[in-house]
PDB file of N, CA and C in Angstrom:
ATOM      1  N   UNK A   1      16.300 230.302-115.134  1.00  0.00           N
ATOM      2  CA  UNK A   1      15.903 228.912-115.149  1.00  0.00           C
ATOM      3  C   UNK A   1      14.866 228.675-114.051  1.00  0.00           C
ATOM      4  N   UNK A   2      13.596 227.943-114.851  1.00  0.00           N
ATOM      5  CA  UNK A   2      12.658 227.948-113.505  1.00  0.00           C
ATOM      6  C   UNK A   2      13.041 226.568-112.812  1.00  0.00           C
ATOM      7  N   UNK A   3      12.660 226.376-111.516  1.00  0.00           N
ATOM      8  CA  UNK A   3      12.621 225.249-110.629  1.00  0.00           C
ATOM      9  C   UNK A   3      12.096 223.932-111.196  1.00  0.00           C
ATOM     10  N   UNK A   4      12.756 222.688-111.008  1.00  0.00           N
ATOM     11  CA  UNK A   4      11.918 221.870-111.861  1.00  0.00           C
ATOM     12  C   UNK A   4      11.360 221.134-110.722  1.00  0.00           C
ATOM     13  N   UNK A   5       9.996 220.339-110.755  1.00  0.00           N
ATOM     14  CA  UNK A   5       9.103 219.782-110.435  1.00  0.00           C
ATOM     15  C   UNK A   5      10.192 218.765-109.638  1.00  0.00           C
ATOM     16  N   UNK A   6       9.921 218.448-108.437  1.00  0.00           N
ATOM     17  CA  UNK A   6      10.574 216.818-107.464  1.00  0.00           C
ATOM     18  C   UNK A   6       9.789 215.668-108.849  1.00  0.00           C
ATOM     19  N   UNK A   7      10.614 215.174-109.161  1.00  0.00           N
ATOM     20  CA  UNK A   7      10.279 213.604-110.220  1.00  0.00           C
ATOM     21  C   UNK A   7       8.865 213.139-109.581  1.00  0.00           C
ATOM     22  N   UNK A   8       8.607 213.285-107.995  1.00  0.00           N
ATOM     23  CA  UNK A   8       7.551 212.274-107.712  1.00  0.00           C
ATOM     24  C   UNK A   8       6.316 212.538-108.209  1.00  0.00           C
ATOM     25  N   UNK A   9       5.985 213.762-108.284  1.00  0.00           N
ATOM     26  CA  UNK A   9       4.786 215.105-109.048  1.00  0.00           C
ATOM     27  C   UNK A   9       4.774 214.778-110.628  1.00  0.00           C
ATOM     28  N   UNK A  10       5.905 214.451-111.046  1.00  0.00           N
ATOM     29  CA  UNK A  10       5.637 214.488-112.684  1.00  0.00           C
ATOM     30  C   UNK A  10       5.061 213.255-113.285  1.00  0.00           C
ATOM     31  N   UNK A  11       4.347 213.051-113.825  1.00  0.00           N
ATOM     32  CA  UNK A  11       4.332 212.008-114.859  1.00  0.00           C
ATOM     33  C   UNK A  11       4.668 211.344-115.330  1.00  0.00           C
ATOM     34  N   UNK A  12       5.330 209.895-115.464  1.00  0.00           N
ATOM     35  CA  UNK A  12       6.383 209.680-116.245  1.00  0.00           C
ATOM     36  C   UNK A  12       5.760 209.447-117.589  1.00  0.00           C
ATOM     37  N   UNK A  13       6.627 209.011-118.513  1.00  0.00           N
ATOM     38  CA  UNK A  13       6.081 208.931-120.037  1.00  0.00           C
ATOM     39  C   UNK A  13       5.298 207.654-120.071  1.00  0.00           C
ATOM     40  N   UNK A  14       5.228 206.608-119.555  1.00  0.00           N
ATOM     41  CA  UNK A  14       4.806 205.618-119.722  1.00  0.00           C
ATOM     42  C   UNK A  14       3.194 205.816-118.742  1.00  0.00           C
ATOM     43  N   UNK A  15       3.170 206.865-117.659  1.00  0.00           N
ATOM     44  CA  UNK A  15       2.039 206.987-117.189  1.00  0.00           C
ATOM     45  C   UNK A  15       1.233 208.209-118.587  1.00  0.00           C
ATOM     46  N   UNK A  16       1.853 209.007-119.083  1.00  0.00           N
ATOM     47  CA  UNK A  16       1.151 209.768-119.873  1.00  0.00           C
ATOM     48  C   UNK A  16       1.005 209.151-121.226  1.00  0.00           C
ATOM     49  N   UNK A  17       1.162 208.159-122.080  1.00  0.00           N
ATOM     50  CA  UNK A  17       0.833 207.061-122.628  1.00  0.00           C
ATOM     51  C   UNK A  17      -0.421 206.128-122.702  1.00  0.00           C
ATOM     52  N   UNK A  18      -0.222 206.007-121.273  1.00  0.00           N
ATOM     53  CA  UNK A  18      -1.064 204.887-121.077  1.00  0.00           C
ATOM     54  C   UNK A  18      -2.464 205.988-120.687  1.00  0.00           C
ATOM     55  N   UNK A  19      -2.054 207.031-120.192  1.00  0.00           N
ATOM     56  CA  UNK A  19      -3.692 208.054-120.180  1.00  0.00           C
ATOM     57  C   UNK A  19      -4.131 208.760-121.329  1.00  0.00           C
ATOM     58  N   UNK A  20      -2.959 208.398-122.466  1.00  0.00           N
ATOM     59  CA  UNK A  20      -3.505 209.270-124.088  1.00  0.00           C
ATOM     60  C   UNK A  20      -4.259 207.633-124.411  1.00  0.00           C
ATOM     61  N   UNK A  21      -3.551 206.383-124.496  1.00  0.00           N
ATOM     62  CA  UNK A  21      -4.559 205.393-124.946  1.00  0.00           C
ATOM     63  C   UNK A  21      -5.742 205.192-124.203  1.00  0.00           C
ATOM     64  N   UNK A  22      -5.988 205.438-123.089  1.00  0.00           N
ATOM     65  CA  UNK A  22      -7.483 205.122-122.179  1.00  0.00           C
ATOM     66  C   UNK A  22      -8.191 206.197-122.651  1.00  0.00           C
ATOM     67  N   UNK A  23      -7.891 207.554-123.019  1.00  0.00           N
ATOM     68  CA  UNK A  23      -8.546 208.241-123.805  1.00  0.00           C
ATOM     69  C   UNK A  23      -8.989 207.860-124.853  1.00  0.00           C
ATOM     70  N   UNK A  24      -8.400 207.595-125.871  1.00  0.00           N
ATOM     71  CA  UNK A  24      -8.567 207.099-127.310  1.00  0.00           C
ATOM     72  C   UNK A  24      -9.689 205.626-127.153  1.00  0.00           C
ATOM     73  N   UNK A  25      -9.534 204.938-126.195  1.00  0.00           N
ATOM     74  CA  UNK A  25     -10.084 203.864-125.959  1.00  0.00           C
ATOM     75  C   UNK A  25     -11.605 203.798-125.663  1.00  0.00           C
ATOM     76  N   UNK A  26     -12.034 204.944-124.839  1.00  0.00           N
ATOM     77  CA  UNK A  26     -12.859 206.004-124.474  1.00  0.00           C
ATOM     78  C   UNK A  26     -13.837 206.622-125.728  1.00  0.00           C
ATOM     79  N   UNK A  27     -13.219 206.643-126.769  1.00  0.00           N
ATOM     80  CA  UNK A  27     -13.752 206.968-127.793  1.00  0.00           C
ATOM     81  C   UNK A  27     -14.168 206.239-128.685  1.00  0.00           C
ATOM     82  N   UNK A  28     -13.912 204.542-128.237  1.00  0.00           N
ATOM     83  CA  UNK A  28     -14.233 203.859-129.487  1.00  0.00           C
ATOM     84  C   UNK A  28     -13.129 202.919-130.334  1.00  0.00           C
ATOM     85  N   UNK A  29     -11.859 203.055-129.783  1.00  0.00           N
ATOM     86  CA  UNK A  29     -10.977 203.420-130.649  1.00  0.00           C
ATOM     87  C   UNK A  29      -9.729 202.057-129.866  1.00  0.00           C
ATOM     88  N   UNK A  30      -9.347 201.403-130.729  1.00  0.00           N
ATOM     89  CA  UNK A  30      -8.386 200.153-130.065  1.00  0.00           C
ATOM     90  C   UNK A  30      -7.326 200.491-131.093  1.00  0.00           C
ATOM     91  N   UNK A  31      -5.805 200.036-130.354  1.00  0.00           N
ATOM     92  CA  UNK A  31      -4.804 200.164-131.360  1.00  0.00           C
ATOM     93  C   UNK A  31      -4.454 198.760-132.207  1.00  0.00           C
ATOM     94  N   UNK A  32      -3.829 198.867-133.115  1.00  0.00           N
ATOM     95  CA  UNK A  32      -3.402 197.994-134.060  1.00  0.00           C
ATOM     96  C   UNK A  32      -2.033 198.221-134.508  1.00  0.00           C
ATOM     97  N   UNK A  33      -1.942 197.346-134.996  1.00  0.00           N
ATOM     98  CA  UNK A  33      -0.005 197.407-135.163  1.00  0.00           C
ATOM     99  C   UNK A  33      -0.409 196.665-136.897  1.00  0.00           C
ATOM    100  N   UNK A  34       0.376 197.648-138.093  1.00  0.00           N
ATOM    101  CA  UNK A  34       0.383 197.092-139.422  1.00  0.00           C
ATOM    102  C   UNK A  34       1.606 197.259-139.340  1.00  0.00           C
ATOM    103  N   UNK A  35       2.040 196.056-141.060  1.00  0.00           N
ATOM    104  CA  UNK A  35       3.236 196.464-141.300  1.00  0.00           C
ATOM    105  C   UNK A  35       3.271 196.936-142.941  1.00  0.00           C
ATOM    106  N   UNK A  36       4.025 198.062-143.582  1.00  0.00           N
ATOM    107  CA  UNK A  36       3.578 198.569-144.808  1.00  0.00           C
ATOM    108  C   UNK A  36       5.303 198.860-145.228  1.00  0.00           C
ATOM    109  N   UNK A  37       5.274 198.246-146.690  1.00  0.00           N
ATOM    110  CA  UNK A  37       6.270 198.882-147.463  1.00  0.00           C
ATOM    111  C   UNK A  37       7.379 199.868-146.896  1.00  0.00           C
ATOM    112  N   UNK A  38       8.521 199.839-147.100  1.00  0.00           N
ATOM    113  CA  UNK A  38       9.357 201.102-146.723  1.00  0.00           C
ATOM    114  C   UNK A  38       9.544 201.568-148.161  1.00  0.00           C
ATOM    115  N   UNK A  39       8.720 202.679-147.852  1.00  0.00           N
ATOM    116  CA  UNK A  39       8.986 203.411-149.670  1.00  0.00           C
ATOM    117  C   UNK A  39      10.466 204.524-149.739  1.00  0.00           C
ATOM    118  N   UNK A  40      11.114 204.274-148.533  1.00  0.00           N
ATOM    119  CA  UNK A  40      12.526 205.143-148.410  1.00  0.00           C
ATOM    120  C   UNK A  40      13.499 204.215-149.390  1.00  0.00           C
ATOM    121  N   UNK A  41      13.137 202.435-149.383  1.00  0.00           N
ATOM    122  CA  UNK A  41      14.243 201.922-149.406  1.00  0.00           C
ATOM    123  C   UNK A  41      14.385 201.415-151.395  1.00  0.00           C
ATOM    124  N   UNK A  42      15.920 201.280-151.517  1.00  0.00           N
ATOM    125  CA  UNK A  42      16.329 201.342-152.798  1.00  0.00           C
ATOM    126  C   UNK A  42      15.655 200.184-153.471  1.00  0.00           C
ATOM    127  N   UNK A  43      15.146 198.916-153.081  1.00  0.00           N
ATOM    128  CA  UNK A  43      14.342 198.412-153.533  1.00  0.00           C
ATOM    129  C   UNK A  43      13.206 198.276-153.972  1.00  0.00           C
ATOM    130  N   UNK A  44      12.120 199.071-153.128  1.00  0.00           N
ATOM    131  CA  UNK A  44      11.183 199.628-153.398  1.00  0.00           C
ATOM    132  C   UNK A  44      10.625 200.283-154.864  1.00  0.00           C
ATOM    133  N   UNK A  45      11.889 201.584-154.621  1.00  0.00           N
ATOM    134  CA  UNK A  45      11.600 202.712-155.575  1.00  0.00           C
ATOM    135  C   UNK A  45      11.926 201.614-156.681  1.00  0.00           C
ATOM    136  N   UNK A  46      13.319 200.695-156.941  1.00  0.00           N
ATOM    137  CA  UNK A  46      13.496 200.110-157.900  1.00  0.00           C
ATOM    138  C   UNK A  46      11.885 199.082-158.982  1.00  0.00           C
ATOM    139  N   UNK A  47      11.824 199.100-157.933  1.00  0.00           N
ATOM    140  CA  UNK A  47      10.102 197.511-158.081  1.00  0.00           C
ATOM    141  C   UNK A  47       8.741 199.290-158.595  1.00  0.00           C
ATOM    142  N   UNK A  48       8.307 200.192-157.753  1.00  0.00           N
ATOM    143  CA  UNK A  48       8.136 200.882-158.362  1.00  0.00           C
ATOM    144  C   UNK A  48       7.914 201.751-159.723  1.00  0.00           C
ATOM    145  N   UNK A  49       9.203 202.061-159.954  1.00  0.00           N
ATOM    146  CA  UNK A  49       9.609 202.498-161.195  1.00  0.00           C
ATOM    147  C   UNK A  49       9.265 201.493-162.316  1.00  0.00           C
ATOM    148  N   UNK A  50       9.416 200.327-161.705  1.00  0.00           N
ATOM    149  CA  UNK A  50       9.707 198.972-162.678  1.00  0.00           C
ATOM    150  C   UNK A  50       8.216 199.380-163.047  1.00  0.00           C
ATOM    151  N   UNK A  51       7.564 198.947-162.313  1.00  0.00           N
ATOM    152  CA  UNK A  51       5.876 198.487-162.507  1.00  0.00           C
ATOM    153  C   UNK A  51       4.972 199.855-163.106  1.00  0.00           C
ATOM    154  N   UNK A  52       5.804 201.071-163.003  1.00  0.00           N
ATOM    155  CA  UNK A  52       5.011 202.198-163.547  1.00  0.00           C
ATOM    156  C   UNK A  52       5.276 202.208-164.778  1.00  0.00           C
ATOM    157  N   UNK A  53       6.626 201.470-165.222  1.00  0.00           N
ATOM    158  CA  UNK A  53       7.123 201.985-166.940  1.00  0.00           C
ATOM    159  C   UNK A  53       6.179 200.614-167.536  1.00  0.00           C
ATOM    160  N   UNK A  54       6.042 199.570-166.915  1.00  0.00           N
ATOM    161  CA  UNK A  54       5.417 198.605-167.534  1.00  0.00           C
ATOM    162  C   UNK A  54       4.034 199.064-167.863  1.00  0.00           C
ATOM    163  N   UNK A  55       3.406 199.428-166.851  1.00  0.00           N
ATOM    164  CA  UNK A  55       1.961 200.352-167.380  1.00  0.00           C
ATOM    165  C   UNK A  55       2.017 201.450-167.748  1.00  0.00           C
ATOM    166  N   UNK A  56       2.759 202.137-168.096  1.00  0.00           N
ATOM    167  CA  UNK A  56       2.978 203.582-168.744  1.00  0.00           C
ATOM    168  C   UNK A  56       3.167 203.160-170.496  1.00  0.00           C
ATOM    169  N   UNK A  57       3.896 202.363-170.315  1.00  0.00           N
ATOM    170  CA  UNK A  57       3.927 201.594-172.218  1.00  0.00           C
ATOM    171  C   UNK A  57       3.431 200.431-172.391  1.00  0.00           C
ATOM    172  N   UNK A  58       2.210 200.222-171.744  1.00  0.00           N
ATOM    173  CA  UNK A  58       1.048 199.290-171.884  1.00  0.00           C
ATOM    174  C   UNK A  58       0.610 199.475-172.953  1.00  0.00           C
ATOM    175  N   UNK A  59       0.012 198.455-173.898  1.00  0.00           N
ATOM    176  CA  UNK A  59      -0.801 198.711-175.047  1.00  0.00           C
ATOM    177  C   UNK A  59      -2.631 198.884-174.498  1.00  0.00           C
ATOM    178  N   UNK A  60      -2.282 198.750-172.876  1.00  0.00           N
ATOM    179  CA  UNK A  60      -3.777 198.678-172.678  1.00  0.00           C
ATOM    180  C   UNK A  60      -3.886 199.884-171.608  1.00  0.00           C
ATOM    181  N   UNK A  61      -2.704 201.151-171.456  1.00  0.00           N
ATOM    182  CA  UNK A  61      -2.624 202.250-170.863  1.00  0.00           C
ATOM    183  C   UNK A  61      -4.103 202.653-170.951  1.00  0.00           C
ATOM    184  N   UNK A  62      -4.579 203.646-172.182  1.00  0.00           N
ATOM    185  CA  UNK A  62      -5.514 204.226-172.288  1.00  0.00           C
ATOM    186  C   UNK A  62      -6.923 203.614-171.521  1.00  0.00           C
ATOM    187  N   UNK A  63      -7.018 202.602-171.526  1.00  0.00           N
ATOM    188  CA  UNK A  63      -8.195 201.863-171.043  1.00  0.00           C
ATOM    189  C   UNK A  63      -7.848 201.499-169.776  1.00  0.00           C
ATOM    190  N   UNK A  64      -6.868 201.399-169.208  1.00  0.00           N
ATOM    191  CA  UNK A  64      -6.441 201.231-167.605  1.00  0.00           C
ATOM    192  C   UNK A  64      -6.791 202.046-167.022  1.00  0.00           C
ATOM    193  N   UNK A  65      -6.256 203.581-167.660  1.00  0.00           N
ATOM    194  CA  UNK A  65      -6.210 204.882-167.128  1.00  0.00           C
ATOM    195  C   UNK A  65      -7.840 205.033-166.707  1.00  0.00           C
ATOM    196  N   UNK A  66      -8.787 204.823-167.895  1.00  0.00           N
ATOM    197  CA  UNK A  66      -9.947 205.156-167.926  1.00  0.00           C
ATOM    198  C   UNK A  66     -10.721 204.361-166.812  1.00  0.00           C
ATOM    199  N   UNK A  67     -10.368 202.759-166.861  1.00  0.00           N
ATOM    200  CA  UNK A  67     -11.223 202.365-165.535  1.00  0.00           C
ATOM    201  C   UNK A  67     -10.824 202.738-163.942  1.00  0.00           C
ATOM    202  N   UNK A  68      -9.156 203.254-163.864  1.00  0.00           N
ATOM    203  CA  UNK A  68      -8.972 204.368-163.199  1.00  0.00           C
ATOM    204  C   UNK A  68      -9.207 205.721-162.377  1.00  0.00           C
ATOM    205  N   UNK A  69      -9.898 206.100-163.482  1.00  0.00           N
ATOM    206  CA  UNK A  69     -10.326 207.495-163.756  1.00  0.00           C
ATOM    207  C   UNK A  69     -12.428 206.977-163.050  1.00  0.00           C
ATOM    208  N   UNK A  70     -12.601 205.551-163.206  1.00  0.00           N
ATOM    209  CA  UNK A  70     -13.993 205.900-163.383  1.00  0.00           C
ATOM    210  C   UNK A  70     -14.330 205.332-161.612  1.00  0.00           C
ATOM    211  N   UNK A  71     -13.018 204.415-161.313  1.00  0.00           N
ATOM    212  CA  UNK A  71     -13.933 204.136-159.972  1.00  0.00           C
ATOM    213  C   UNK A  71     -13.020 205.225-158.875  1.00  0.00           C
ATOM    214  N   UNK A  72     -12.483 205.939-159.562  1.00  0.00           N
ATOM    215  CA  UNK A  72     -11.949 207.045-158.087  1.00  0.00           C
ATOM    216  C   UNK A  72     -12.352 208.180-157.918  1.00  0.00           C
ATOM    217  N   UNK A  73     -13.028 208.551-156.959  1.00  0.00           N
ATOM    218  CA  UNK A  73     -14.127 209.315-156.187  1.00  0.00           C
ATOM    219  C   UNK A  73     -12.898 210.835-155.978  1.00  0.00           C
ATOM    220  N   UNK A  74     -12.651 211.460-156.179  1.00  0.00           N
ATOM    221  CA  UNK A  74     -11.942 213.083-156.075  1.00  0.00           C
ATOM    222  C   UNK A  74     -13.035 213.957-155.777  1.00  0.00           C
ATOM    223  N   UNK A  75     -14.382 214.086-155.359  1.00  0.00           N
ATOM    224  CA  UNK A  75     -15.057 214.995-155.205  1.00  0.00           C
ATOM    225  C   UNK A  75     -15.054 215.196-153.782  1.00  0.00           C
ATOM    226  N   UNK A  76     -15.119 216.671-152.965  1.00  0.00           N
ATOM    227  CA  UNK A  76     -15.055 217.130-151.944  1.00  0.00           C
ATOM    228  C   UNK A  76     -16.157 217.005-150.902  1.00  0.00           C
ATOM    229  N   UNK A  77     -16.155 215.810-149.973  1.00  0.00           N
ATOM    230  CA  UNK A  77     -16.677 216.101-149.229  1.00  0.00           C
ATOM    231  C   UNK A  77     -17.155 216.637-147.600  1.00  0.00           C
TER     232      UNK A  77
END
């Protein structure tokens, strides 16, 4: 077991934090806080599922698919 560092030498987490955001900040770069869907939760998947079978046996599938298909960009760049 090696020797550990006296606490006063180390870093604490809130000082190494705050020197990864002044970095990032440094670059251009400000944080933001979103809030997005929990796709873990049983409601979700339920509303999901719902809304895929409704457009999956669309009478207007084929032509959904296609304007779909025409504005999404998949090429490598």
């Amino acid at each position: 077991m090696s020797p550990s560092k006296p606490k006063s030498s180390r870093k604490s987490s809130r000082m190494k934090v705050q020197a990864h955001r002044d970095r990032l900040r440094a670059q251009g770069l400000r944080p933001i806080q979103i809030w997005v869907p929990d796709i873990r939760s049983p409601s979700f998947r339920s509303e999901a599922h719902r809304q895929s079978l409704a457009v999956a046996t669309s009478t207007h599938a084929s032509e959904d698919q296609a304007f779909i298909d025409a504005i999404s960009d998949w090429t490598d760049e």
